[in-house]
N, C-alpha and C. Protein backbone atom coordinates (compact mmCIF):
# COMPACT_ATOMS: atom_id res chain seq x y z
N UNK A 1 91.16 133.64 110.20
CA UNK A 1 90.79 132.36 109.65
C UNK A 1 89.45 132.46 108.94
N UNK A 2 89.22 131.53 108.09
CA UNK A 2 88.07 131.22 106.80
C UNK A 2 87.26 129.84 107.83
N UNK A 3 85.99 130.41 108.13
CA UNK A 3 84.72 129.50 108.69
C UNK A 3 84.02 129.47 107.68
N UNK A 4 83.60 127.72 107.81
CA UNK A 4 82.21 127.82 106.82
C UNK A 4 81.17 127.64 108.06
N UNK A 5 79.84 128.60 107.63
CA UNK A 5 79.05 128.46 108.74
C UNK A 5 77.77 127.96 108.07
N UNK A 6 76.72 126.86 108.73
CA UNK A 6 75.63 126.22 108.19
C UNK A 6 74.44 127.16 108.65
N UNK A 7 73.52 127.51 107.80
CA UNK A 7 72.55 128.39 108.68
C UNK A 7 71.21 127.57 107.91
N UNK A 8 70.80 127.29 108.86
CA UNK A 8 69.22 126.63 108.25
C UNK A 8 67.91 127.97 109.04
N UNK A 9 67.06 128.00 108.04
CA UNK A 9 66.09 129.15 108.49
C UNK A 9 64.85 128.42 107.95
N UNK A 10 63.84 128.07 108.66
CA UNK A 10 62.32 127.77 108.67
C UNK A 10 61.57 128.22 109.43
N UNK A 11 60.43 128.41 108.85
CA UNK A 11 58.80 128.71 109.53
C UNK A 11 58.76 128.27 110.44
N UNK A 12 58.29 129.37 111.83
CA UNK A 12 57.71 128.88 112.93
C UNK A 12 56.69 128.46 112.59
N UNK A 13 56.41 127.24 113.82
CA UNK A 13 55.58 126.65 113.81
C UNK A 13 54.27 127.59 114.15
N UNK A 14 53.16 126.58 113.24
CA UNK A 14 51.87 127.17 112.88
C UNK A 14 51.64 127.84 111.97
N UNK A 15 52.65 128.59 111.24
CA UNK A 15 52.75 129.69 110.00
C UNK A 15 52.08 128.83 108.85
N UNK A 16 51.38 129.07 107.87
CA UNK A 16 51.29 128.02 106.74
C UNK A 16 52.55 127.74 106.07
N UNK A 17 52.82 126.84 105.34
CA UNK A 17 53.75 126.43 104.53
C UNK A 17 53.24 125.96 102.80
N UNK A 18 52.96 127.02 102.22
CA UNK A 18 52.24 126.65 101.08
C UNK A 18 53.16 125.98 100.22
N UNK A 19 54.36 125.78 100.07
CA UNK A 19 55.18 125.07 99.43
C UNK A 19 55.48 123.55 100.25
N UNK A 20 55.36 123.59 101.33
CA UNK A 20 55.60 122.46 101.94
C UNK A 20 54.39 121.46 101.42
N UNK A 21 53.14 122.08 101.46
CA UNK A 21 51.53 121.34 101.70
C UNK A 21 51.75 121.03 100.09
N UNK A 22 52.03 121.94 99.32
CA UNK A 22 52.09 121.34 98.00
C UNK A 22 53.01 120.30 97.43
N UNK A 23 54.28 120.35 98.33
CA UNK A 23 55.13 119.10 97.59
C UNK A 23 54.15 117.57 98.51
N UNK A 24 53.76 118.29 99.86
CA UNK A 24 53.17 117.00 100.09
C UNK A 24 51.86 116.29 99.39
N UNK A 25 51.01 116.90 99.09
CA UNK A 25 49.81 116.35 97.95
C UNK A 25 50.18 116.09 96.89
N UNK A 26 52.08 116.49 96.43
CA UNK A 26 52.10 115.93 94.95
C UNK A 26 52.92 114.41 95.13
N UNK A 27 53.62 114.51 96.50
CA UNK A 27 53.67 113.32 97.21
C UNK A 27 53.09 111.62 97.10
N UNK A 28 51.91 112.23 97.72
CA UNK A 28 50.66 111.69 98.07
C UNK A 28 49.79 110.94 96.69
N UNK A 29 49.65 112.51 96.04
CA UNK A 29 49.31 111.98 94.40
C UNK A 29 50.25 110.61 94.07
N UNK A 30 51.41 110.74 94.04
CA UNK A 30 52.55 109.75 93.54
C UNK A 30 52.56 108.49 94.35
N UNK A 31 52.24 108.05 95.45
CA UNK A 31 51.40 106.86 96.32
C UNK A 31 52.24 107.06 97.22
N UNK A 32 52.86 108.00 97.69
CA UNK A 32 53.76 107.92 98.74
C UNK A 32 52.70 108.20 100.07
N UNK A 33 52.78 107.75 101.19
CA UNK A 33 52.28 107.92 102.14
C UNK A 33 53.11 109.08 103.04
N UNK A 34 52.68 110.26 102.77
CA UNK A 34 53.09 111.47 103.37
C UNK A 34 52.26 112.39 104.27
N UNK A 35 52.83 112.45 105.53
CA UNK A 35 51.89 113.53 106.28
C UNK A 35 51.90 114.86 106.22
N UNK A 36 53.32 115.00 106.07
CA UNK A 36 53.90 116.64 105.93
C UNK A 36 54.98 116.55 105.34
N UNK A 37 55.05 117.70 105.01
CA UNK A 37 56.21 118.44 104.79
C UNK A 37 56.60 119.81 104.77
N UNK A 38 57.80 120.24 105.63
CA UNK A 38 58.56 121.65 105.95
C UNK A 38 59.70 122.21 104.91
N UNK A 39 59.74 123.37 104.59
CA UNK A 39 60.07 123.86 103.85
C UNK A 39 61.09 124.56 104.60
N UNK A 40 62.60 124.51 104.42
CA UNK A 40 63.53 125.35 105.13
C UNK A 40 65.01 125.65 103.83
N UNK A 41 65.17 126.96 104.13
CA UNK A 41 66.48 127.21 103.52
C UNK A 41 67.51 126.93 104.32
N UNK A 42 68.92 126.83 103.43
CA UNK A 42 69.71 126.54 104.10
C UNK A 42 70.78 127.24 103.39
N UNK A 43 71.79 128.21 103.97
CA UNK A 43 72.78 129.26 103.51
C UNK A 43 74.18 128.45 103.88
N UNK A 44 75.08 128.32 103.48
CA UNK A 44 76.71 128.00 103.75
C UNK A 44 77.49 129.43 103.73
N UNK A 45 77.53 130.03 104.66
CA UNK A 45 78.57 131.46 104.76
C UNK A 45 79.78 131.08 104.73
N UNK A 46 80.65 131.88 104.55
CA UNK A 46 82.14 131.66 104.47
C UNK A 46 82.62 133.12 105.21
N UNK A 47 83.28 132.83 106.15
CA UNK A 47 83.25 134.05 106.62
C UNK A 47 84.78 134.27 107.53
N UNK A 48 85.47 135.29 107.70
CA UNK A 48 86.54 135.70 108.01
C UNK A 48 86.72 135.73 109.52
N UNK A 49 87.28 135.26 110.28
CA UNK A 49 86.53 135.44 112.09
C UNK A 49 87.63 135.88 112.45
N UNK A 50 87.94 135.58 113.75
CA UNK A 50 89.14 135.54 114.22
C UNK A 50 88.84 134.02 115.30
N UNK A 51 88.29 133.71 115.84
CA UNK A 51 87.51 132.56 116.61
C UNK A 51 86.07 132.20 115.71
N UNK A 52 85.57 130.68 116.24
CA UNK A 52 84.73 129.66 115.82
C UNK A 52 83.60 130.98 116.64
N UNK A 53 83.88 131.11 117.72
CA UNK A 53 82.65 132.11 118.19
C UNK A 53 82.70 133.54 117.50
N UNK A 54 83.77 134.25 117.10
CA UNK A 54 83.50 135.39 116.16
C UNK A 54 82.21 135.06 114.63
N UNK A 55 82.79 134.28 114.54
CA UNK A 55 82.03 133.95 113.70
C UNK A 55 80.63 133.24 113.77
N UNK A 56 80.32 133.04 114.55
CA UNK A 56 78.82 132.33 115.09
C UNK A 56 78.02 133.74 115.21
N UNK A 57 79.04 134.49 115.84
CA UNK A 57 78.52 135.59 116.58
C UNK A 57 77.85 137.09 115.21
N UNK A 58 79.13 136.71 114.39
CA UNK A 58 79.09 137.71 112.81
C UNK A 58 77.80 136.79 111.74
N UNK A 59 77.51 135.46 112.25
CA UNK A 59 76.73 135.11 111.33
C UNK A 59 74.90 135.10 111.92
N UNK A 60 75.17 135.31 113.21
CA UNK A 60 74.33 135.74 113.93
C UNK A 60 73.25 137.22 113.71
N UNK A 61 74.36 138.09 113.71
CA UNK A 61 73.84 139.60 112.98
C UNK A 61 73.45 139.20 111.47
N UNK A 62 74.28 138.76 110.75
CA UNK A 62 73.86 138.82 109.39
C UNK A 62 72.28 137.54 109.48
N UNK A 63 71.67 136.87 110.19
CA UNK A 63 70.28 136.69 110.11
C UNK A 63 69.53 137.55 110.72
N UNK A 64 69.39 138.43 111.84
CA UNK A 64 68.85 139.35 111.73
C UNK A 64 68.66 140.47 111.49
N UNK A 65 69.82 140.45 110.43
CA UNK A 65 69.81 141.81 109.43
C UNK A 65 69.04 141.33 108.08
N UNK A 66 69.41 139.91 107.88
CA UNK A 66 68.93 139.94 106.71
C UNK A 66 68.26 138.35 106.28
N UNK A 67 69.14 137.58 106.40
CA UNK A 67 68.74 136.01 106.04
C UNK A 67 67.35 135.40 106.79
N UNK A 68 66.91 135.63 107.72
CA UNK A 68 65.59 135.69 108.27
C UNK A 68 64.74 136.89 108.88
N UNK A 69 63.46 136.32 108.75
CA UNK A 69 62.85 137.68 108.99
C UNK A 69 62.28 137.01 110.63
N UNK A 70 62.50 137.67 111.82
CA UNK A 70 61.99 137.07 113.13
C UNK A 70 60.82 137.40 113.35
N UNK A 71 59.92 137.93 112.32
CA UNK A 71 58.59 137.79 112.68
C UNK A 71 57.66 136.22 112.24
N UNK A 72 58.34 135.61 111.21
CA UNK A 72 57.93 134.56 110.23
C UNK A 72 59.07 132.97 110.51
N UNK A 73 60.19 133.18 111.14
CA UNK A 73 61.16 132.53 110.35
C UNK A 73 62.16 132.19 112.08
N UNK A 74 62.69 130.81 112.28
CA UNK A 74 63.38 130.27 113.04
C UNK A 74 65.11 130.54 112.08
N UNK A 75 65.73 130.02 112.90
CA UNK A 75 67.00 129.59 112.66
C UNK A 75 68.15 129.25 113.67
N UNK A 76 68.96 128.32 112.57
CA UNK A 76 69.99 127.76 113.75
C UNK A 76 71.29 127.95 112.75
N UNK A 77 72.24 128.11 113.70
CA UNK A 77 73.86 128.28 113.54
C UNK A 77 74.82 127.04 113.74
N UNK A 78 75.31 126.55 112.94
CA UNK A 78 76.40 125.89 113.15
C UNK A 78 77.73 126.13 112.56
N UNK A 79 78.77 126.23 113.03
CA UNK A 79 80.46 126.79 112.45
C UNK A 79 80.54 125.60 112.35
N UNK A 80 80.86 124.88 110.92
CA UNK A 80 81.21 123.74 110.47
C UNK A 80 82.88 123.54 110.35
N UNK A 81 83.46 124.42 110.41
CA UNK A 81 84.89 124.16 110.65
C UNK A 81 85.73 125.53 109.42
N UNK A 82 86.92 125.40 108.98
CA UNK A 82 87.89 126.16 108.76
C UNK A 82 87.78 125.84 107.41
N UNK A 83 88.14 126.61 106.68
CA UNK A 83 88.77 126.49 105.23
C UNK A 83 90.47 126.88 105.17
């Protein structure tokens, strides 16, 4: 079976976020009342499993092979369902 899997990856906390701090001061500039803002990617895999957990499990390796780096970078897994 065909999973689409949601992978969101952001900065641990405390790391700077120089893209975040900048959309927020251009924010701010614009009169919006903004405290922060976090900067996170977000990947949609499509991936071949055989189970909802094969695939959690295959999209699992592929972030710490590649889609995040675990010295800098969180992430979470969700199997959004079948294609």
């Amino acid at each position: 079976m065909k999973y689409r899997v949601r992978v969101e990856v952001s900065l641990k906390l405390g790391l700077s976020d120089p893209e975040g701090e900048t959309t927020a001061g251009s924010l701010r500039d614009l009169g919006y009342k903004v405290s922060k803002v976090s900067v996170s990617k977000v990947y949609y895999v499509h991936v071949e499993a055989g189970s909802a957990e094969e695939a959690k499990k295959q999209t699992e390796e592929m972030c710490r092979k590649l889609l995040a780096n675990p010295v800098k970078d969180n992430y979470s897994i969700q199997v959004e369902g079948t294609e």
